[in-house]
C-alpha atoms as a PDB file:
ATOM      1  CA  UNK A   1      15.296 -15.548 -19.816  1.00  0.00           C
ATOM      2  CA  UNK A   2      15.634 -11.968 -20.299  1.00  0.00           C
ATOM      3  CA  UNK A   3      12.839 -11.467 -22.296  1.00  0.00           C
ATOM      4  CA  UNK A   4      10.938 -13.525 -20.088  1.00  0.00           C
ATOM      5  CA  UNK A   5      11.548 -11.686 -17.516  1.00  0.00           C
ATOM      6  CA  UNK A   6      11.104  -8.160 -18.282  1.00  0.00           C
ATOM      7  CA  UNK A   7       7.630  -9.140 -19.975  1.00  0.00           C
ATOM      8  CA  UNK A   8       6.670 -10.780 -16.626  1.00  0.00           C
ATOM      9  CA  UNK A   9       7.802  -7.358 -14.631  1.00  0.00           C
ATOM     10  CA  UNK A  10       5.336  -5.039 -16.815  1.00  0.00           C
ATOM     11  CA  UNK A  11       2.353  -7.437 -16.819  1.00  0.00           C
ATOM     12  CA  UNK A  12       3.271  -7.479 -13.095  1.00  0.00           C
ATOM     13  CA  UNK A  13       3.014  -3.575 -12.849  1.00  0.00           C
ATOM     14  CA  UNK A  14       0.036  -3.201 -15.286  1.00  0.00           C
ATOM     15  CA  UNK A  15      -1.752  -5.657 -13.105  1.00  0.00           C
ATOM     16  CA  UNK A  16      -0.781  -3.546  -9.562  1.00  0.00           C
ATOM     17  CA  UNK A  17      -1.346  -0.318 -11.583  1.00  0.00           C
ATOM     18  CA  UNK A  18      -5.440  -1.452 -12.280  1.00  0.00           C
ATOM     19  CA  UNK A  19      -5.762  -2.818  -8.689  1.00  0.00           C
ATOM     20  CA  UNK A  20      -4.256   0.604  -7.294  1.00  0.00           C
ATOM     21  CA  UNK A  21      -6.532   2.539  -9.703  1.00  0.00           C
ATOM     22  CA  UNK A  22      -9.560   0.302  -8.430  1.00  0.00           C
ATOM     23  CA  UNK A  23      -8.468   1.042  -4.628  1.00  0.00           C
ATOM     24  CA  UNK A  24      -8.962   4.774  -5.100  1.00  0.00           C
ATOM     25  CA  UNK A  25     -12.820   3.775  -6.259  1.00  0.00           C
ATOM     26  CA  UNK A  26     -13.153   0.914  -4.196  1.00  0.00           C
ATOM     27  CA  UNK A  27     -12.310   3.187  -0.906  1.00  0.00           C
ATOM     28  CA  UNK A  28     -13.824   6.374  -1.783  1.00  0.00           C
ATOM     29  CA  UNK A  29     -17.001   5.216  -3.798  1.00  0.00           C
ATOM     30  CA  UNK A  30     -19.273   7.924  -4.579  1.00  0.00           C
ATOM     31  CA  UNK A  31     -17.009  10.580  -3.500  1.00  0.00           C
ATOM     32  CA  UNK A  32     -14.971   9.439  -6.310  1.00  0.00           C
ATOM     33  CA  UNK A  33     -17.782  10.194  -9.344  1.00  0.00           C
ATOM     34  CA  UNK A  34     -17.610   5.834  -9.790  1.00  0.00           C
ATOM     35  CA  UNK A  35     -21.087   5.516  -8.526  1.00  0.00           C
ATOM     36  CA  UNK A  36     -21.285   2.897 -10.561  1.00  0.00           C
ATOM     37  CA  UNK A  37     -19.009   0.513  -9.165  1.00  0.00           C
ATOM     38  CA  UNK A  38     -19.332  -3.214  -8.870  1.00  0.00           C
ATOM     39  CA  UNK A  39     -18.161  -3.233  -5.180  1.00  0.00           C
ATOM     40  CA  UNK A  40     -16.913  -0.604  -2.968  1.00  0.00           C
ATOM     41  CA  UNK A  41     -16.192  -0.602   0.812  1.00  0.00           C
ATOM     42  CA  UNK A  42     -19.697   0.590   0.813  1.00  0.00           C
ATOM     43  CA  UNK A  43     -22.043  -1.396  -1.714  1.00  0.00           C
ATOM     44  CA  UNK A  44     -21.667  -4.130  -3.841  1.00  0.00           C
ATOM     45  CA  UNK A  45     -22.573  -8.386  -3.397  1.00  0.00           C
ATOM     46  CA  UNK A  46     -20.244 -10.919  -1.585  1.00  0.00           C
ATOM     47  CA  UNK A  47     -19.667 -14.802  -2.351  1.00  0.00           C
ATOM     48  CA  UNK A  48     -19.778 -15.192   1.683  1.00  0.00           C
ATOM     49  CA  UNK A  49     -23.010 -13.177   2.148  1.00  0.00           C
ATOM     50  CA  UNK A  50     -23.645 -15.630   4.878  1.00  0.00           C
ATOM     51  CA  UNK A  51     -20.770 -15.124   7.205  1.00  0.00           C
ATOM     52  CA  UNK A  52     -20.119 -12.484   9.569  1.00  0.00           C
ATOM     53  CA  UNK A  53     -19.302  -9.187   7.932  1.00  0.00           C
ATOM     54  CA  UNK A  54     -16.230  -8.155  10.460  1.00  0.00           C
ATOM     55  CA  UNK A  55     -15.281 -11.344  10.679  1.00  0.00           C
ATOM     56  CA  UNK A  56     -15.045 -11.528   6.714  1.00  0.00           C
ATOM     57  CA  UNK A  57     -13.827  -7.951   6.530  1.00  0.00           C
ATOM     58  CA  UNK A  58     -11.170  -8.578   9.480  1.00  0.00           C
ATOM     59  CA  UNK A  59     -10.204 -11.964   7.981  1.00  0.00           C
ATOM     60  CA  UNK A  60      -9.254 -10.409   4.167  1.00  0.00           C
ATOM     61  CA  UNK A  61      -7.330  -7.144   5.606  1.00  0.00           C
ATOM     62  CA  UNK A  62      -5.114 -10.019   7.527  1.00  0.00           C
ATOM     63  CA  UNK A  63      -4.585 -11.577   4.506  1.00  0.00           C
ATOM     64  CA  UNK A  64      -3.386  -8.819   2.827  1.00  0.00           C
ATOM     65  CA  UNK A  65      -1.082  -7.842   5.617  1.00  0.00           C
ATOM     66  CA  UNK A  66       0.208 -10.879   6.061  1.00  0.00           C
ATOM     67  CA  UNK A  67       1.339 -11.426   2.563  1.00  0.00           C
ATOM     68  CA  UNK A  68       2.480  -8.013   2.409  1.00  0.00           C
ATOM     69  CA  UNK A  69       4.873  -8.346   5.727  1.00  0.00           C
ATOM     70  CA  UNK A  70       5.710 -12.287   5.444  1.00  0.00           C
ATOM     71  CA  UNK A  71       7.136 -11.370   1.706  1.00  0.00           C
ATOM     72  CA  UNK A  72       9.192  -8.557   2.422  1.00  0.00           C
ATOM     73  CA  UNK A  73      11.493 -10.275   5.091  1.00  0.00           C
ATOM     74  CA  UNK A  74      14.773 -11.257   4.319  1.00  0.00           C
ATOM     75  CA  UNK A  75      14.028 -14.882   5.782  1.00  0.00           C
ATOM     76  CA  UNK A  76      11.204 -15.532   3.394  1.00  0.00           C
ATOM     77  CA  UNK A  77      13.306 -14.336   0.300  1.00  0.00           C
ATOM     78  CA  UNK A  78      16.297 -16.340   1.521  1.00  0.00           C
ATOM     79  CA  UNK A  79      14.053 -19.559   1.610  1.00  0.00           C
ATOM     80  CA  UNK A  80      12.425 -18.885  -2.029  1.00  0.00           C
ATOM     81  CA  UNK A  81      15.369 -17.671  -3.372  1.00  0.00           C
ATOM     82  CA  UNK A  82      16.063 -20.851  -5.625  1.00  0.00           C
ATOM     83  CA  UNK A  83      12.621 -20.651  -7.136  1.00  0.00           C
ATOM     84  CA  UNK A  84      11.970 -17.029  -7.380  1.00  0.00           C
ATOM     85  CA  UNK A  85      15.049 -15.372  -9.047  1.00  0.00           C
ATOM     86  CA  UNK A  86      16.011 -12.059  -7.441  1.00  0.00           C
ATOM     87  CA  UNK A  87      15.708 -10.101 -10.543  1.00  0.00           C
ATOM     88  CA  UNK A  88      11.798 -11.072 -10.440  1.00  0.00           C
ATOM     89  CA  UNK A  89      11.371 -11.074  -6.766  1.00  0.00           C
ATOM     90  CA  UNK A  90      10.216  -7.510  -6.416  1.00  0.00           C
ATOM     91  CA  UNK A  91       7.815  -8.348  -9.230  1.00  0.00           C
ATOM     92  CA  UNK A  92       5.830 -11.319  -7.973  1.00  0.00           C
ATOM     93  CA  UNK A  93       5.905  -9.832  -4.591  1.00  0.00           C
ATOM     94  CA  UNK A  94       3.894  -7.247  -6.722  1.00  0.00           C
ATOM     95  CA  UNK A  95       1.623  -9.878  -8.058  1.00  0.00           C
ATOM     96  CA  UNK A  96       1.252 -11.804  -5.134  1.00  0.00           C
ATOM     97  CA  UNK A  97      -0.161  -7.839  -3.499  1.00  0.00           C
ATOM     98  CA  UNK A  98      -2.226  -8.099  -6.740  1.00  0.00           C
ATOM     99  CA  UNK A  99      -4.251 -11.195  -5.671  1.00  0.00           C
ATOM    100  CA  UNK A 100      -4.564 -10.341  -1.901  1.00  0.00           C
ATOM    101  CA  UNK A 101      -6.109  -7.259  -3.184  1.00  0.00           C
ATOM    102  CA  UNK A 102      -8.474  -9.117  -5.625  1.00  0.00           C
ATOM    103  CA  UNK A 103      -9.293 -11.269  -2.876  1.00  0.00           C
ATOM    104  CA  UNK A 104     -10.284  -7.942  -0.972  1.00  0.00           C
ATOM    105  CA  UNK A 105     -12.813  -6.295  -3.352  1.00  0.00           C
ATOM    106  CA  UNK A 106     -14.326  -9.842  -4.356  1.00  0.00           C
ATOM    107  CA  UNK A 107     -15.107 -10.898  -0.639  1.00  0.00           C
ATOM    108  CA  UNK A 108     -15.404  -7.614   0.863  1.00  0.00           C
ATOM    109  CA  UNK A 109     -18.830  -7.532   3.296  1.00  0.00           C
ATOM    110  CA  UNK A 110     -19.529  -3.721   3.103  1.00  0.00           C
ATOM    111  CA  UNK A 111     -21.261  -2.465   6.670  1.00  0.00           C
ATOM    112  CA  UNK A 112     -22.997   0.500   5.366  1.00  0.00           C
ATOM    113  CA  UNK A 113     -24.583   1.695   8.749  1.00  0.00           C
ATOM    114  CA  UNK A 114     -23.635   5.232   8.962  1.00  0.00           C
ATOM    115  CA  UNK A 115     -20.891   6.457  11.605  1.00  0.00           C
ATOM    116  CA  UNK A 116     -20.777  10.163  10.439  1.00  0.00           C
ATOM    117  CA  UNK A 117     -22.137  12.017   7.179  1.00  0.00           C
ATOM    118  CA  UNK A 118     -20.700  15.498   6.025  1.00  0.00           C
ATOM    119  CA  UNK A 119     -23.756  17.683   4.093  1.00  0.00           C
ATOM    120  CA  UNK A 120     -22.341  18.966   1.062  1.00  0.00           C
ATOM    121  CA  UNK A 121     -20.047  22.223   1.784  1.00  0.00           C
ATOM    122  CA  UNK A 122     -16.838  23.639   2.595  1.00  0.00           C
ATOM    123  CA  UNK A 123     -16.305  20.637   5.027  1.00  0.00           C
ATOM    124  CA  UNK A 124     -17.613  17.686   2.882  1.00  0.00           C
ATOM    125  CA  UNK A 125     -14.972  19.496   0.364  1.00  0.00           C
ATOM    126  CA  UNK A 126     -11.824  19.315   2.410  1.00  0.00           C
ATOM    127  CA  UNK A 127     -12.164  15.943   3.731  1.00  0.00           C
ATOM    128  CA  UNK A 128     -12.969  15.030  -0.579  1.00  0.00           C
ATOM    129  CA  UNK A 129     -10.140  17.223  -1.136  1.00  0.00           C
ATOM    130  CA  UNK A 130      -8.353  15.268   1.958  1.00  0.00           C
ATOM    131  CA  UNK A 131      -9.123  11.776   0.344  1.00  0.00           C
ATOM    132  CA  UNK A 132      -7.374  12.749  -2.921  1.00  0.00           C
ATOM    133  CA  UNK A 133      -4.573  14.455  -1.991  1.00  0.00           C
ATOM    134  CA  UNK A 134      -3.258  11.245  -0.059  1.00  0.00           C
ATOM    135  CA  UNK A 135      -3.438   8.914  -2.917  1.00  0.00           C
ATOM    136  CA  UNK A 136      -1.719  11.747  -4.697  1.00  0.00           C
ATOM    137  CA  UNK A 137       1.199  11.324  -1.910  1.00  0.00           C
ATOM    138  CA  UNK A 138       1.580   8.119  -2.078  1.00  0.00           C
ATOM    139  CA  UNK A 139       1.828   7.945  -5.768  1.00  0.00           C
ATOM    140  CA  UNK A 140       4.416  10.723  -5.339  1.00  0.00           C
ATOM    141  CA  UNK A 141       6.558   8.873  -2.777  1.00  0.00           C
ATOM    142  CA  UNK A 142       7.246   6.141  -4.941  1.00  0.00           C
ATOM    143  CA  UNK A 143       8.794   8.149  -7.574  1.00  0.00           C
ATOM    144  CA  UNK A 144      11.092   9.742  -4.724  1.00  0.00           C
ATOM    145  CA  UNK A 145      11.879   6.727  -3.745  1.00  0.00           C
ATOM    146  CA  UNK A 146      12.766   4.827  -7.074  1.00  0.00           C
ATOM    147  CA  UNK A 147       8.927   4.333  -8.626  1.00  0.00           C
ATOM    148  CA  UNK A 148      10.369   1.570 -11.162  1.00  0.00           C
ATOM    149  CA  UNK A 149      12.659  -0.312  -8.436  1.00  0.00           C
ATOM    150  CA  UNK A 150       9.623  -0.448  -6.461  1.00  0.00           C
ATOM    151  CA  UNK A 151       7.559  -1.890  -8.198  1.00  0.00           C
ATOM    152  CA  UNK A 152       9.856  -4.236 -10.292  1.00  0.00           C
ATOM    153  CA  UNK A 153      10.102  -2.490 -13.583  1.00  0.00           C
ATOM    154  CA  UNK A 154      14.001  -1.467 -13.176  1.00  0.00           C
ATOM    155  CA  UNK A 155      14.558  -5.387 -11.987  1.00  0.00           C
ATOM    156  CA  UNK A 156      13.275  -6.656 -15.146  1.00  0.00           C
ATOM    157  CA  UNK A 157      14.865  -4.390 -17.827  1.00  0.00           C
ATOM    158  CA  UNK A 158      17.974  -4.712 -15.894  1.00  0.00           C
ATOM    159  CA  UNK A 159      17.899  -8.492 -16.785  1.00  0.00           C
ATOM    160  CA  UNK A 160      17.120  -8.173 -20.014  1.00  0.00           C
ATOM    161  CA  UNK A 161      20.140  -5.876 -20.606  1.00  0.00           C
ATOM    162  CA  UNK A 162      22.145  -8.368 -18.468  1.00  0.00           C
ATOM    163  CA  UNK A 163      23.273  -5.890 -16.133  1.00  0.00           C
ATOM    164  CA  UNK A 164      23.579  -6.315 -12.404  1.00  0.00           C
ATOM    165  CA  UNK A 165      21.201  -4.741  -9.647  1.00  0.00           C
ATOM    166  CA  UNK A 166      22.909  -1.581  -8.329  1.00  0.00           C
ATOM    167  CA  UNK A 167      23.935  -2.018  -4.073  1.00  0.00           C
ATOM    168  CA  UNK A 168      21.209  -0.141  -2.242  1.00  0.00           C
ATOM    169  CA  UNK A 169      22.052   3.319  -1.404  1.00  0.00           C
ATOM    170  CA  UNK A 170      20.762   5.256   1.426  1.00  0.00           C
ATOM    171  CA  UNK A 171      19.050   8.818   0.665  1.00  0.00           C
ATOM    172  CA  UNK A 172      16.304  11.093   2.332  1.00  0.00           C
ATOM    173  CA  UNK A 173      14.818  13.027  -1.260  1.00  0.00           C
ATOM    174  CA  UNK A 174      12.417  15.556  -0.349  1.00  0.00           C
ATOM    175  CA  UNK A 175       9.096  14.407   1.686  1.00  0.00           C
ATOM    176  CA  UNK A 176      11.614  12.040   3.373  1.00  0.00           C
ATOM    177  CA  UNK A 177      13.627  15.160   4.698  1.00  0.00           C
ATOM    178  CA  UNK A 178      10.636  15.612   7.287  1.00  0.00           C
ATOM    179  CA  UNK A 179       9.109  12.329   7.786  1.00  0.00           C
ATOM    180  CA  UNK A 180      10.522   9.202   7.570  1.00  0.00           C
ATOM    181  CA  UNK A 181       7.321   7.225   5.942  1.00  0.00           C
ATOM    182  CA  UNK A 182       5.733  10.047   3.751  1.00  0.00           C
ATOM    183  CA  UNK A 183       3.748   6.690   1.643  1.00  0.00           C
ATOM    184  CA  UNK A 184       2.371   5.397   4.718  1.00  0.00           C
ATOM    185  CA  UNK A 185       1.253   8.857   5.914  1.00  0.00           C
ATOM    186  CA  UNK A 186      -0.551   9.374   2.467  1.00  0.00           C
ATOM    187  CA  UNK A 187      -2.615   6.182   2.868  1.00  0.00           C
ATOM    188  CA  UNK A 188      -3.576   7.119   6.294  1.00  0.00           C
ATOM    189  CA  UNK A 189      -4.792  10.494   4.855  1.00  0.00           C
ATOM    190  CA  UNK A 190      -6.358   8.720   2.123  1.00  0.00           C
ATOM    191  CA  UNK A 191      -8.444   6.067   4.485  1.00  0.00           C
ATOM    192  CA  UNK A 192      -9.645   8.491   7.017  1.00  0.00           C
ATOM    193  CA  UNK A 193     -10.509  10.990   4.802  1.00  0.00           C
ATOM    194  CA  UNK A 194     -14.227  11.084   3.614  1.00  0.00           C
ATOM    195  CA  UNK A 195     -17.388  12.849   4.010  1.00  0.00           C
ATOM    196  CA  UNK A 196     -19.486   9.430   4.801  1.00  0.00           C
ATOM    197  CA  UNK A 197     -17.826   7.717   6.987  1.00  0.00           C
ATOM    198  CA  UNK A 198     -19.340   4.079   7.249  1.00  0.00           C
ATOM    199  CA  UNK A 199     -19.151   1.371  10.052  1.00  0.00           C
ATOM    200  CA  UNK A 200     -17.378  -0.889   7.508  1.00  0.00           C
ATOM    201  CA  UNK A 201     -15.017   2.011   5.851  1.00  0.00           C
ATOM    202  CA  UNK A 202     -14.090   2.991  10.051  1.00  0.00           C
ATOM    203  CA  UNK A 203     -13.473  -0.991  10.077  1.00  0.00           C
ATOM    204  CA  UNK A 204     -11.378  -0.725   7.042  1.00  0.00           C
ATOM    205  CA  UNK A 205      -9.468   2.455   8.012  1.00  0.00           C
ATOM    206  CA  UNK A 206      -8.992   1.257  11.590  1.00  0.00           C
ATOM    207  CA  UNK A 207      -7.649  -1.952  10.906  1.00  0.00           C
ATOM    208  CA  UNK A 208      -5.017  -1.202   7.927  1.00  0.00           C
ATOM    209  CA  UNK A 209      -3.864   1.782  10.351  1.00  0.00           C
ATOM    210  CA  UNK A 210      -3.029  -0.393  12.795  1.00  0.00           C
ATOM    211  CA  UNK A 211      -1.242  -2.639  10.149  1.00  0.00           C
ATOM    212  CA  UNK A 212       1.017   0.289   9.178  1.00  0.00           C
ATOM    213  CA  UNK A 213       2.780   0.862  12.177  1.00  0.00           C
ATOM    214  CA  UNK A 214       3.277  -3.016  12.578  1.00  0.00           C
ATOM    215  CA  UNK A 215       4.452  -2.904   9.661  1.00  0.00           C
ATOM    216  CA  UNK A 216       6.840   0.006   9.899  1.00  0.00           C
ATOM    217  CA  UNK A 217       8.610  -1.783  12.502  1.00  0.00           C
ATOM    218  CA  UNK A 218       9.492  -4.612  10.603  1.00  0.00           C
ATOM    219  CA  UNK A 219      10.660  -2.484   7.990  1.00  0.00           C
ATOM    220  CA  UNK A 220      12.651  -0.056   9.952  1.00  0.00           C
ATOM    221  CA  UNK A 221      14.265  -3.139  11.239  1.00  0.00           C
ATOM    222  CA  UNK A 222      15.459  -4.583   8.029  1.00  0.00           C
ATOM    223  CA  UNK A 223      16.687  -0.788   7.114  1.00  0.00           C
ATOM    224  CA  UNK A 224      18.727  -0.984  10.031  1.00  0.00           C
ATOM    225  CA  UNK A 225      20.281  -4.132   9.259  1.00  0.00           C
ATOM    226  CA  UNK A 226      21.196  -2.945   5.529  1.00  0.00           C
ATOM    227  CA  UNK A 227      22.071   0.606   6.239  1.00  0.00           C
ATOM    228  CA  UNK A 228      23.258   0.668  10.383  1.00  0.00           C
ATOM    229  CA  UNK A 229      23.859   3.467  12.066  1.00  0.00           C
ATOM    230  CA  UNK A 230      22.844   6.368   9.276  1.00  0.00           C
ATOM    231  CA  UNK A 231      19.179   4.711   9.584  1.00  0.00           C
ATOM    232  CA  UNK A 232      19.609   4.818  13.081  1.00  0.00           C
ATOM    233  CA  UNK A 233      20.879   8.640  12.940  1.00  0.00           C
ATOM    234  CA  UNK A 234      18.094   9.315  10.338  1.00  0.00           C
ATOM    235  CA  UNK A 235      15.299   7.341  13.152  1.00  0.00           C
ATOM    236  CA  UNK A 236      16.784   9.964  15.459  1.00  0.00           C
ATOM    237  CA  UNK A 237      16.285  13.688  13.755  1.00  0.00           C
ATOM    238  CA  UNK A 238      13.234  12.383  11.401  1.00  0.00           C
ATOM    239  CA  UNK A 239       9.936  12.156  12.881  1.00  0.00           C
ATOM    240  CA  UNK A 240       7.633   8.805  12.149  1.00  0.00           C
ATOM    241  CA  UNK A 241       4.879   9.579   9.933  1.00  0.00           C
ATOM    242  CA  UNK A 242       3.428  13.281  11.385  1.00  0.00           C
ATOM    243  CA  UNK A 243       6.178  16.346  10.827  1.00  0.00           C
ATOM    244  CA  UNK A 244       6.516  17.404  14.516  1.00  0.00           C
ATOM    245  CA  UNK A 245       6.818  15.400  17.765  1.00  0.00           C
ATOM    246  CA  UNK A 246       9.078  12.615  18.973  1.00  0.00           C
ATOM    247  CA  UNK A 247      11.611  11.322  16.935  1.00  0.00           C
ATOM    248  CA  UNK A 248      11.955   7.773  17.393  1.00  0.00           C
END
């Protein structure tokens, strides 16, 4: 079982890995060189060509957020927890993110009308400049955070060595010094962030914006109940997501 189930964590990652790859292409389209693309937020054919695109569009960025909140909570692990072992929880979590995302660049209804365009320039640079540097931050975080543990990796080797899954430990490494959710803040970057802004990429950004500080109090709820009052302390000095303003 081991074996089994480290070879299940690394297909697991390999598959998130491609669809987190495909994101950066499938959100920045031809500001990303990929031209070329089957789908983007932008271009590309949809199996439900017929239906309303925000509807469609509205409909699959649910489904993502709902599988990505509904799984993380204590409750739904507790209730799983005799068919999903804990030492591959993390990692079908990770492939169940894998199909919601799949779902998302299949069905995806792109809305191309224009909301603003950048000429090429200084400006058109920065926010291309903008775009990248917050997938770079996110992709950053999660090795400050435990990149492996996150994503299931440490989990699976872990059983295969038969060793148990260390207690979670509280720590603020770097980014996390200044801002409490320094991944979150590089995907905001990363959505808003484009020289052609479109009426389905605004949709897009708006909406998974607006999922991300749902979600972060869900999550800074389950924080407090494992760590108490140092996440409470930290909630109190550390700002949010931006460096500067109000605390809590």
């Amino acid at each position: 079982m081991g074996l089994l189930a480290l070879v299940y964590s690394v297909v697991a990652y390999a598959l998130f890995f491609a669809a987190f790859l495909y994101l950066i292409v499938f959100v920045g389209g031809g500001v990303t060189g990929f031209a070329g693309a089957p789908k983007t937020l932008d271009w590309g054919p949809s199996p439900l060509s017929d239906a309303p695109a925000a509807l469609v569009n509205i409909c699959l960025l649910a489904l993502f957020g709902l599988q990505h909140s509904i799984m993380a909570r204590d409750s739904f692990k507790r209730a799983t927890g005799k068919i999903i072992p804990k030492t591959v929880e993390r990692s079908t979590y990770v492939l169940a993110t894998v199909g919601a995302l799949a779902l998302l660049y299949v069905f995806w209804r792109p809305m191309p009308q224009v909301v603003w365009s950048v000429p090429p320039g200084v400006w058109s640079g920065v926010l291309t400049a903008l775009f990248y540097a917050g997938f770079g931050l996110v992709l950053v975080t999660t090795f400050l955070i435990n990149h492996f543990e996150l994503f299931g990796l440490q989990q699976g080797w872990l059983r295969y060595r038969n060793k148990e899954l260390p207690t979670p430990v509280f720590r603020t490494p770097s980014l996390y010094r200044y801002v409490r959710h320094p991944l979150y803040l590089g995907f905001i970057i990363a959505f808003w962030a484009t020289p052609h802004m479109t009426v389905g990429h605004l949709l897009f950004a708006a909406v998974w914006t607006i999922y991300i500080f749902i979600a972060i109090g869900y999550e800074e709820r389950d924080l407090i109940a494992v760590f108490g009052e140092k996440y409470r302390d930290y909630m109190a000095k550390t700002p949010m997501i931006l460096p500067f303003g109000r605390r809590r």
